[in-house]
C-alpha atoms as a PDB file:
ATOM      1  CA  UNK A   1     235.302  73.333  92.888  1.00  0.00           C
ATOM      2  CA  UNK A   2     234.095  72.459  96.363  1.00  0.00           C
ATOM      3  CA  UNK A   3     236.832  70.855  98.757  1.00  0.00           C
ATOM      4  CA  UNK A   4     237.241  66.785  99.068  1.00  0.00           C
ATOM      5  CA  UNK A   5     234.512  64.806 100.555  1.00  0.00           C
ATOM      6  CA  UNK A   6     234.664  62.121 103.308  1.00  0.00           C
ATOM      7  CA  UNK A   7     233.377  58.721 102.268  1.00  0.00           C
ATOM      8  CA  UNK A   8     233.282  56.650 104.583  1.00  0.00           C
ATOM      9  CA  UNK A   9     234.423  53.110 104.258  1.00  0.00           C
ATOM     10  CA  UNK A  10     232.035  50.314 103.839  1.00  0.00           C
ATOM     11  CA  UNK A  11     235.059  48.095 106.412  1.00  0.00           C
ATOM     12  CA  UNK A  12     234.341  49.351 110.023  1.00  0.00           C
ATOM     13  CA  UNK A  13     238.025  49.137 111.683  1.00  0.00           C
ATOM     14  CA  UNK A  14     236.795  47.192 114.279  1.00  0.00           C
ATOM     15  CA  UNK A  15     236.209  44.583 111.319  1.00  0.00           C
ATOM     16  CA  UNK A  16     239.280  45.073 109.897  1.00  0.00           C
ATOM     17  CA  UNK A  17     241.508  44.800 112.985  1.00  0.00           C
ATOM     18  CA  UNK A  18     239.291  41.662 114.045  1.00  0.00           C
ATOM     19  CA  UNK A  19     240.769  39.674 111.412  1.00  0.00           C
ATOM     20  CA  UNK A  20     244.096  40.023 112.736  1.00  0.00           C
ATOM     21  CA  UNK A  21     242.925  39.830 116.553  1.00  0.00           C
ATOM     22  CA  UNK A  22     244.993  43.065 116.890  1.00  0.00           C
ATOM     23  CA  UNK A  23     244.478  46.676 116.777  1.00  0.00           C
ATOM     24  CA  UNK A  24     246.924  49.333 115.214  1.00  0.00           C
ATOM     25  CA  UNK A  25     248.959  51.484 117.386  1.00  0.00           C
ATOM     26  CA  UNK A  26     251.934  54.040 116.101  1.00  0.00           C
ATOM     27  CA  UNK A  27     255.261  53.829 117.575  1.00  0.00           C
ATOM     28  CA  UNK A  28     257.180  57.157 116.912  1.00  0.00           C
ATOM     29  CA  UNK A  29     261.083  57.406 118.003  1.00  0.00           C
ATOM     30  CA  UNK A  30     262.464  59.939 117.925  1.00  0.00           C
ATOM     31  CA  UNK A  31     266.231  61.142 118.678  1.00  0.00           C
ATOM     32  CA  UNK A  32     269.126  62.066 116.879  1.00  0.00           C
ATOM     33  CA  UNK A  33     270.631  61.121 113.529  1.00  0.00           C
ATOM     34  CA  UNK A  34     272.716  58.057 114.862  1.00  0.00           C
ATOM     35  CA  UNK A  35     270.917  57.390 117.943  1.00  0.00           C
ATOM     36  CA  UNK A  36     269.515  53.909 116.736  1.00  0.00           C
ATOM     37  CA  UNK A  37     266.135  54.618 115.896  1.00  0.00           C
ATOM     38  CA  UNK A  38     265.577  52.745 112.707  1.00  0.00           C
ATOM     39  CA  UNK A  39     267.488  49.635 113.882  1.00  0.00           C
ATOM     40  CA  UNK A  40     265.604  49.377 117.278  1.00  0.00           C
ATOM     41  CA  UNK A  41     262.254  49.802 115.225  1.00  0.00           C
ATOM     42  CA  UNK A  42     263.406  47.051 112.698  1.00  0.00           C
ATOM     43  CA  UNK A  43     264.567  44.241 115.775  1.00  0.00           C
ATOM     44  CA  UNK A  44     261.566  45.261 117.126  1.00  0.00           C
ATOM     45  CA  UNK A  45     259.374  44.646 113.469  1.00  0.00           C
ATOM     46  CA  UNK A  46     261.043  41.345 113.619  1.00  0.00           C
ATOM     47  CA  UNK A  47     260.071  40.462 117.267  1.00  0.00           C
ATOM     48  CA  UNK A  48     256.647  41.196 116.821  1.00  0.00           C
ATOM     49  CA  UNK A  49     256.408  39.724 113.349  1.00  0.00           C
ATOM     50  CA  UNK A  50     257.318  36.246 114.800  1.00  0.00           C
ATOM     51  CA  UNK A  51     254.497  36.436 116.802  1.00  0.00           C
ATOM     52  CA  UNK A  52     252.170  36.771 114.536  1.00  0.00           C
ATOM     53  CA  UNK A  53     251.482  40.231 114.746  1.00  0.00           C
ATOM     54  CA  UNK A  54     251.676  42.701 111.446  1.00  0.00           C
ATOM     55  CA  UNK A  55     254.326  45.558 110.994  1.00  0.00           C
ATOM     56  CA  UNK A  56     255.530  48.110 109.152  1.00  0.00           C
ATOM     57  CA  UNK A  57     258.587  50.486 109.520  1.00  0.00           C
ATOM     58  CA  UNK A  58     257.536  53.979 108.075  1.00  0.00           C
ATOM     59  CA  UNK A  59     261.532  55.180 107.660  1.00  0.00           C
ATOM     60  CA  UNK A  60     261.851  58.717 107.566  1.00  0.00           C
ATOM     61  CA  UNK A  61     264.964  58.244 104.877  1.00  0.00           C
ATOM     62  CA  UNK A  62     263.184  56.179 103.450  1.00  0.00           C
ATOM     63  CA  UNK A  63     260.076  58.186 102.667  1.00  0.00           C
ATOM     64  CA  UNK A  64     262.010  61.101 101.590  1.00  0.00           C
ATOM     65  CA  UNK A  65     263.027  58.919  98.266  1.00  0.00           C
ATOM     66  CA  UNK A  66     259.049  59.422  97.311  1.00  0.00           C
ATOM     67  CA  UNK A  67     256.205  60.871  98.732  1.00  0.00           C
ATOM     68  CA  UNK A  68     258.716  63.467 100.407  1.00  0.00           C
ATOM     69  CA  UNK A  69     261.072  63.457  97.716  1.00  0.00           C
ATOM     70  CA  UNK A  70     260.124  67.530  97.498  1.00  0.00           C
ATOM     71  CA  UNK A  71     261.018  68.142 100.497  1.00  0.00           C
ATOM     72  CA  UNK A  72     264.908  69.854 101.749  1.00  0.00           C
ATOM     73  CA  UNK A  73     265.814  70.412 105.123  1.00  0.00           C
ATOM     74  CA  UNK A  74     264.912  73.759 106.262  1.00  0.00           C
ATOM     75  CA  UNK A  75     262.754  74.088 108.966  1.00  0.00           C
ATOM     76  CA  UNK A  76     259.500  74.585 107.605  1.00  0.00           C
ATOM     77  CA  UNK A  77     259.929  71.604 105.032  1.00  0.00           C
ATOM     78  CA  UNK A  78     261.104  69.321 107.523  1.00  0.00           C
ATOM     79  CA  UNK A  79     258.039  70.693 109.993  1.00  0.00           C
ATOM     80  CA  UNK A  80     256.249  69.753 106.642  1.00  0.00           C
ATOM     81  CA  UNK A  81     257.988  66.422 106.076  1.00  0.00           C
ATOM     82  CA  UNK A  82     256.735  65.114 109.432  1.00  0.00           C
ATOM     83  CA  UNK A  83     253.376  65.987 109.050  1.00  0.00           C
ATOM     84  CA  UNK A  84     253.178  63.779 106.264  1.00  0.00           C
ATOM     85  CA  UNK A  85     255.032  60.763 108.029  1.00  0.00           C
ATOM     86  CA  UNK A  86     252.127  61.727 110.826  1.00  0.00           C
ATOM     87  CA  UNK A  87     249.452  61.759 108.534  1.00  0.00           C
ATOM     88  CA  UNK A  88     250.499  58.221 106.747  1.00  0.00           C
ATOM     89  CA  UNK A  89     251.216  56.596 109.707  1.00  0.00           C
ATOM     90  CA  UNK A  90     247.742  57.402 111.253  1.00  0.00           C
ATOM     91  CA  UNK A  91     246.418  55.430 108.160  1.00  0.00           C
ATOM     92  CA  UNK A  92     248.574  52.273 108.509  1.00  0.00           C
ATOM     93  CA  UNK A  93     247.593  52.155 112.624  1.00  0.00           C
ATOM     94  CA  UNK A  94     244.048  52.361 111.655  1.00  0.00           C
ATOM     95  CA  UNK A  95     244.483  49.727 108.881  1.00  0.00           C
ATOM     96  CA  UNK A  96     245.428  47.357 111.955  1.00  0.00           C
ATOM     97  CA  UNK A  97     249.365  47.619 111.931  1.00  0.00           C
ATOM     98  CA  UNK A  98     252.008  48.239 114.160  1.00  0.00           C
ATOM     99  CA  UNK A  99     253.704  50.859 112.241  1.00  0.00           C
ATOM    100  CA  UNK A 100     256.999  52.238 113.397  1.00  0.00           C
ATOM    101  CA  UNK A 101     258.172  55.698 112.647  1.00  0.00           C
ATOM    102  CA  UNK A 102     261.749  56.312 113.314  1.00  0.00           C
ATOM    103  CA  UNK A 103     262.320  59.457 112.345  1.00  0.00           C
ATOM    104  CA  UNK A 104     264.547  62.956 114.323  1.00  0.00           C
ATOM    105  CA  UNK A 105     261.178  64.685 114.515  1.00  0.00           C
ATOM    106  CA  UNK A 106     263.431  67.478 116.202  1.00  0.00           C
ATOM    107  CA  UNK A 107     260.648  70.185 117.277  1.00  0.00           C
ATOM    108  CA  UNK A 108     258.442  69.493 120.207  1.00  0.00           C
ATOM    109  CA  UNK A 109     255.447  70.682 118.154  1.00  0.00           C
ATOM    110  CA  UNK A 110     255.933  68.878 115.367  1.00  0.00           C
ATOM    111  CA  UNK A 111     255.908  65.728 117.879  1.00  0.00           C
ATOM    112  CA  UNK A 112     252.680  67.450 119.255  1.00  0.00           C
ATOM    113  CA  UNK A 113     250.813  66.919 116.436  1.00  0.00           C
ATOM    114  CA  UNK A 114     251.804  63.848 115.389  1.00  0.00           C
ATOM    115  CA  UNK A 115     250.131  62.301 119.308  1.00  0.00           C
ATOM    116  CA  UNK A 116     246.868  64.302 118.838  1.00  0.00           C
ATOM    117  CA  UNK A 117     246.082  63.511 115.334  1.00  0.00           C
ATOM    118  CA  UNK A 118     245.930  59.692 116.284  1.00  0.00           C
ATOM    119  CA  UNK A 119     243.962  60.785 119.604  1.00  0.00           C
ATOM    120  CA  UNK A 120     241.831  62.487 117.451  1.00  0.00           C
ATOM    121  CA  UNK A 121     241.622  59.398 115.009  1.00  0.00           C
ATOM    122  CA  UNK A 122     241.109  56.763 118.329  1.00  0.00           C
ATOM    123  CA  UNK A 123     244.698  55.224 117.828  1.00  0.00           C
ATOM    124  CA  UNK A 124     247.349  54.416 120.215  1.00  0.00           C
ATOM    125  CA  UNK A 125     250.167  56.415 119.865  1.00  0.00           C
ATOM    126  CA  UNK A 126     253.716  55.941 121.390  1.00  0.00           C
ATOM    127  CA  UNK A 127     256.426  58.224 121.761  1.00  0.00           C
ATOM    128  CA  UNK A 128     260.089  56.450 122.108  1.00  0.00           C
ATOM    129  CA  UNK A 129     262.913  58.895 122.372  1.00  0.00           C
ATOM    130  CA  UNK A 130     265.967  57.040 121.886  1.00  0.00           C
ATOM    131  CA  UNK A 131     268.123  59.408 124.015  1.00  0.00           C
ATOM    132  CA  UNK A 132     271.410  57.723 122.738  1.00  0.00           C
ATOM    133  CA  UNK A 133     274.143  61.672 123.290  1.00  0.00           C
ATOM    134  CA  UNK A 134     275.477  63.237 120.574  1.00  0.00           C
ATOM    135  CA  UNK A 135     278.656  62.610 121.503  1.00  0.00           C
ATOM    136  CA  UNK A 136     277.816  58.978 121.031  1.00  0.00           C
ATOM    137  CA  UNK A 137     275.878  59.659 117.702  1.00  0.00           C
ATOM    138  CA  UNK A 138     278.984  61.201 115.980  1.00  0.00           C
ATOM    139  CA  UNK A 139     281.252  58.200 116.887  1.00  0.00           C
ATOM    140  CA  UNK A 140     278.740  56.022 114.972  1.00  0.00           C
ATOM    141  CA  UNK A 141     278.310  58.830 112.917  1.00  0.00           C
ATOM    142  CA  UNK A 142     276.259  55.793 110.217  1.00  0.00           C
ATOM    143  CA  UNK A 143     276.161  58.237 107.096  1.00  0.00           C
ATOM    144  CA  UNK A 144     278.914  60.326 107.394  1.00  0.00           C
ATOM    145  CA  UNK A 145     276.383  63.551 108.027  1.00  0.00           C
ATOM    146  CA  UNK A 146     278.700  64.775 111.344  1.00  0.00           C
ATOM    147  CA  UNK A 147     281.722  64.276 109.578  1.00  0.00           C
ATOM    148  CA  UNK A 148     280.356  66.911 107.396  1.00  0.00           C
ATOM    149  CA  UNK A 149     278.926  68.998 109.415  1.00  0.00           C
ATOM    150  CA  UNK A 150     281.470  69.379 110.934  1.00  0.00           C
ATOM    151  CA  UNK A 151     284.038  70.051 108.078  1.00  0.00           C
ATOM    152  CA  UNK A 152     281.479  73.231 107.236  1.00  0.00           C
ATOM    153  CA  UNK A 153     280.450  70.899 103.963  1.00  0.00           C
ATOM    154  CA  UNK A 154     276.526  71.392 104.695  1.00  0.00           C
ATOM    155  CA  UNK A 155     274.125  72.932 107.362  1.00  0.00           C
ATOM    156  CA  UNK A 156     271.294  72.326 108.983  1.00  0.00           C
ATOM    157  CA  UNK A 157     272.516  69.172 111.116  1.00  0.00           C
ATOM    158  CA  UNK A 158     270.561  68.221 113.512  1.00  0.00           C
ATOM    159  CA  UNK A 159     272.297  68.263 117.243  1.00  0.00           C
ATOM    160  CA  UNK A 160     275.293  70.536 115.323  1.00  0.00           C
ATOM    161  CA  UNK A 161     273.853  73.849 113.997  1.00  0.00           C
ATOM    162  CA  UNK A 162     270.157  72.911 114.204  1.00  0.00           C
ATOM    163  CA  UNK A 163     268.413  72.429 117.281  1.00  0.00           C
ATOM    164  CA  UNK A 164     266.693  68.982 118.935  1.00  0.00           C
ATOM    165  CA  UNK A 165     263.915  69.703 120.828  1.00  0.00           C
ATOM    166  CA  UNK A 166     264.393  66.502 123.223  1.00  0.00           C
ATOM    167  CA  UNK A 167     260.869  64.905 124.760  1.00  0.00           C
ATOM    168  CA  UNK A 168     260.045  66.081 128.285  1.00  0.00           C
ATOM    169  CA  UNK A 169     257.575  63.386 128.515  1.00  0.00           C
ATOM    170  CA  UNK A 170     257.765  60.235 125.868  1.00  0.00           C
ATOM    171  CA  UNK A 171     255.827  57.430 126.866  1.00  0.00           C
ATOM    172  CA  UNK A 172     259.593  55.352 127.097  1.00  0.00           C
ATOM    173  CA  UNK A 173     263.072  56.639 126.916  1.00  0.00           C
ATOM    174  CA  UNK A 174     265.437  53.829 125.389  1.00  0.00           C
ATOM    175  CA  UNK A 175     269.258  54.400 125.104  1.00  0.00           C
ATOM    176  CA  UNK A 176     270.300  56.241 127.550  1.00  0.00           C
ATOM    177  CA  UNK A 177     272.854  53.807 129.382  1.00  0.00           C
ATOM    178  CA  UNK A 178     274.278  52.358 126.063  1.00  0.00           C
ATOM    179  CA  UNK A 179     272.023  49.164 126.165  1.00  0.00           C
ATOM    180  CA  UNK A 180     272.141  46.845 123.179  1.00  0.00           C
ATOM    181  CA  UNK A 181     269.852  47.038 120.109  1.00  0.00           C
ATOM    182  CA  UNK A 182     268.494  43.449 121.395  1.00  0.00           C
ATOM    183  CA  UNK A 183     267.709  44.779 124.921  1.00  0.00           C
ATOM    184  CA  UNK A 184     266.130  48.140 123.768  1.00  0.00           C
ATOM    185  CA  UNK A 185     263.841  46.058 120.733  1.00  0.00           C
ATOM    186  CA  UNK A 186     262.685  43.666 123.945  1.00  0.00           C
ATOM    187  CA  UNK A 187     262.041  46.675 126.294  1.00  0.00           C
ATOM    188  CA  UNK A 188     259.707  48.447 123.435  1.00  0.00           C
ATOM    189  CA  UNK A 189     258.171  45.122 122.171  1.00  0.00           C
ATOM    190  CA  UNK A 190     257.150  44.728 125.949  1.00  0.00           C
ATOM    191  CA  UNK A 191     256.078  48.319 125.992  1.00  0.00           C
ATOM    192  CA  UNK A 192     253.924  47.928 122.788  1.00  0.00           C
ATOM    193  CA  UNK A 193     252.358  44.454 124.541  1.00  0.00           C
ATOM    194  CA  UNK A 194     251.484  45.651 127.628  1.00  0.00           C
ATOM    195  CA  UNK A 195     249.791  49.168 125.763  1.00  0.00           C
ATOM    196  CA  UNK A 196     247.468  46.770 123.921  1.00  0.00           C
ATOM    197  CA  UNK A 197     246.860  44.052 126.205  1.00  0.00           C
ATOM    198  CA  UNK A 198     245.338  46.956 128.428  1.00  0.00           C
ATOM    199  CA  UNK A 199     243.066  48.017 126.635  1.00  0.00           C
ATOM    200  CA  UNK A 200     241.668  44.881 124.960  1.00  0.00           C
END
């Protein structure tokens, strides 16, 4: 058997996102487990949503109940894992959402990818490292993971015994004084506005 075909929609994407007056553009935090991520992305969903403007939060967790469901946490399946969350995200953007990807994405090449695969594509692409410190992250500690890190129960944690790869560049750094969830959702909705109202 020959490999898969490209068929080409009948739907241009300029049609699509015309309907909605908007075009899709990814918004990818990253930072570690505890940092705020998800609930940053989802005050930010809301924000947007009440403006009229359509969303969707791609959770990494989430994700890993289903299509990733395969996946453990070793390197090269979590090197897989966001490849995947890259690769489905790049279809929601170019469906005409704003689709949020909170996720620890902790290796610099694995980040890589996930930008040039929507510059390839033609789709805006953000990178938001919530740069909340880990010190901070295991007084939160929102699952209980550092607790059991650091009791020797598992491995592999993230900012513990497996490394974080932190952004040298993101597009917007978020977290790093302590702010509020409210004031970090504003600063990134503003972020996302002012990244499509330029190039409109």
């Amino acid at each position: 058997m020959t490999g898969p075909v490209w068929h080409e929609q009948v739907l241009t994407r300029q049609q699509r996102w015309s309907l909605h007056n908007f075009r899709g553009i990814t918004v990818w935090l990253t930072g570690l487990s505890g940092s705020g991520k998800s609930t940053i992305a989802n005050e930010a969903a809301q924000i947007l949503f009440a403006s009229g403007i359509s969303t969707y939060v791609l959770d990494a967790d989430n994700v890993r109940h289903g299509l990733n469901s395969d996946l453990s946490f070793s390197d090269a399946d979590r090197t897989e894992n966001i490849r995947r969350m890259a690769e489905t995200s790049r279809l929601i953007t170019d469906a005409g959402l704003v689709t949020f990807v909170p996720i620890i994405s902790p290796f610099a090449s694995s980040r890589d990818f996930a930008r040039k695969i929507h510059a390839a594509d033609g789709l805006d692409f953000i990178e938001v490292f919530v740069a909340t410190e880990l010190a901070e992250c295991e007084k939160r500690d929102t699952k209980g993971l550092y607790a059991r890190a650091r009791a020797g129960e598992m491995t592999g944690m993230t900012g513990v015994d497996s490394p974080y790869e932190a952004p040298l560049d993101a597009d917007l750094v978020l977290g790093r004084g302590r702010e509020s969830v409210t004031h970090c959702a504003n600063v990134l909705v503003n972020t996302i506005n002012l990244r499509l109202n330029l190039k409109n």
